[in-house]
Protein backbone atom coordinates (compact mmCIF):
# COMPACT_ATOMS: atom_id res chain seq x y z
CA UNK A 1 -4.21 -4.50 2.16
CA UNK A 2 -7.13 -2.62 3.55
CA UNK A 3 -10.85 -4.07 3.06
CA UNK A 4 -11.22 -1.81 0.54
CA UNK A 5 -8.19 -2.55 -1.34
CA UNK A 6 -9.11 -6.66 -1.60
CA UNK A 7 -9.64 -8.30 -4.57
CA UNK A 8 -13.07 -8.93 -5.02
CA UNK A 9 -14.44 -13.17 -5.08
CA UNK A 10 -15.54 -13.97 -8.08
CA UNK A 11 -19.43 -14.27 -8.61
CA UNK A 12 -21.46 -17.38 -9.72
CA UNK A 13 -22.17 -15.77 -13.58
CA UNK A 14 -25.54 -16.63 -15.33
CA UNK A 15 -24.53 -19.41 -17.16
CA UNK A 16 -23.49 -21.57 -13.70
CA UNK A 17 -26.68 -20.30 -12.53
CA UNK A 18 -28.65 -21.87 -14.79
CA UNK A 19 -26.72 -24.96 -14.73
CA UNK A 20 -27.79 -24.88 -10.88
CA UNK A 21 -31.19 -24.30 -11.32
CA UNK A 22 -31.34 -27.21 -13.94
CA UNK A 23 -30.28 -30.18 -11.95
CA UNK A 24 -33.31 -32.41 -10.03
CA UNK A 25 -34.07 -32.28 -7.07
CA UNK A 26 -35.41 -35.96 -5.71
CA UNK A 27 -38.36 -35.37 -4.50
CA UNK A 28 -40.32 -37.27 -1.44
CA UNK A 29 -42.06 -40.25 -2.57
CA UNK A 30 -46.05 -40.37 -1.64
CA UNK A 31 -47.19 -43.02 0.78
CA UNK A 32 -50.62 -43.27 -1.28
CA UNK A 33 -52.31 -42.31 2.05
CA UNK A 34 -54.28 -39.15 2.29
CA UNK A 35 -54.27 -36.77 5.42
CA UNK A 36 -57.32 -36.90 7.01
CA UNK A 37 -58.94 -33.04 7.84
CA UNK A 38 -60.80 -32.52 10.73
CA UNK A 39 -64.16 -30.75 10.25
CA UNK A 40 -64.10 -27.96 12.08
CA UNK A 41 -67.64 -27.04 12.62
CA UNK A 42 -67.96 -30.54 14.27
CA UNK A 43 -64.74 -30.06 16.66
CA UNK A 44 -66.36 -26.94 18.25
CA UNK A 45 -69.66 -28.42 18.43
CA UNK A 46 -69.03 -32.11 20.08
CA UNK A 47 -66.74 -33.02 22.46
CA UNK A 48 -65.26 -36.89 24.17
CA UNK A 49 -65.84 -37.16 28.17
CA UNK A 50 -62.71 -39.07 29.57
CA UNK A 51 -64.79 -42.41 29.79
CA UNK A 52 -65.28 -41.88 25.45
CA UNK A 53 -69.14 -40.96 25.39
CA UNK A 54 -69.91 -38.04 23.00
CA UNK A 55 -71.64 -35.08 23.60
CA UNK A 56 -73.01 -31.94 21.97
CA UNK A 57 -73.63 -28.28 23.16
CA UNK A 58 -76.95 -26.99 22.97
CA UNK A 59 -78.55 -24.23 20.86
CA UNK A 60 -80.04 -21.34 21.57
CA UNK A 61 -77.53 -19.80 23.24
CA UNK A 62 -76.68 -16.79 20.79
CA UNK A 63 -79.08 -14.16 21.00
CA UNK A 64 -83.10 -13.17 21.72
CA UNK A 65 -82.22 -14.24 25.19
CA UNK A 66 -83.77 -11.52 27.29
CA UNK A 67 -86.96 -12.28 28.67
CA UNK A 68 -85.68 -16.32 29.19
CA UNK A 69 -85.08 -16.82 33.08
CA UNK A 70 -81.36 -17.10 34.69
CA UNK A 71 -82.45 -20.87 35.35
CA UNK A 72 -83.37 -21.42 31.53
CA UNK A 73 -80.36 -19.78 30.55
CA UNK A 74 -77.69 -21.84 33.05
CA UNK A 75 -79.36 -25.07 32.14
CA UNK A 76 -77.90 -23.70 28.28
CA UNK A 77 -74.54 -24.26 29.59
CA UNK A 78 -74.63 -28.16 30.01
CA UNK A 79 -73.63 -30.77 27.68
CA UNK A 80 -75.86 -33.29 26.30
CA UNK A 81 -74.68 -36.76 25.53
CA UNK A 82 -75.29 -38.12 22.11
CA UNK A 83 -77.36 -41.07 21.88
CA UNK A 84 -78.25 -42.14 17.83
CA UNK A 85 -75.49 -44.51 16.35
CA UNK A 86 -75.96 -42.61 13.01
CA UNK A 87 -74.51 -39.55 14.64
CA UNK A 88 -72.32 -40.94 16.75
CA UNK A 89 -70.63 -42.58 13.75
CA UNK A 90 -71.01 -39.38 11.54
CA UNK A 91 -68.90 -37.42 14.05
CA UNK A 92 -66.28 -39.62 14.21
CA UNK A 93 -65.76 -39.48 10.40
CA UNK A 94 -66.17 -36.28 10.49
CA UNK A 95 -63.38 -35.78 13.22
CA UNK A 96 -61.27 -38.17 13.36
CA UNK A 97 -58.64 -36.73 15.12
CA UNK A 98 -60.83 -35.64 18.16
CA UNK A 99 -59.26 -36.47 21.78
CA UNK A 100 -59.53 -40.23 22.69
């Protein structure tokens, strides 16, 4: 026989379909546990130095920047450590998945 001479396989008709689609599936059980979500306005704004201190990025840095000096300007690029405990603490929450 040719291909186009074979029998054809029988299909799956509606009925066994439906049967199909009826049985459960088991589902995963929940640990109870929540994911925690980084905040992502936080991530880009704070970062962790390898010895765990935080700090921030300053502001200002966007636009209206044309009569402000080269000097004013590079001393934009540095990062500030974070002193308060408040903040320190709020970050954290906020990111909890941040490096270190």
């Amino acid at each position: 026989m040719t291909r186009l001479q074979q029998p054809a396989q029988p299909r799956a008709t509606s009925r066994q379909q439906i049967e199909r689609s009826n049985q459960k599936v088991p589902r995963k059980l929940k640990s109870g546990k929540y994911k925690l979500k980084t905040h992502k306005a936080t991530s880009k704004r704070f970062r962790l130095t390898g010895s765990g201190k935080l700090v921030r990025t300053k502001g200002s840095k966007s636009h209206l920047r044309r009569r402000t000096s080269k000097r004013t300007k590079a001393l934009y690029m540095e990062m500030v450590p974070v002193n308060g405990r408040g903040i320190i603490k709020r970050v954290r929450r906020l990111a909890p998945n941040m490096k270190k």
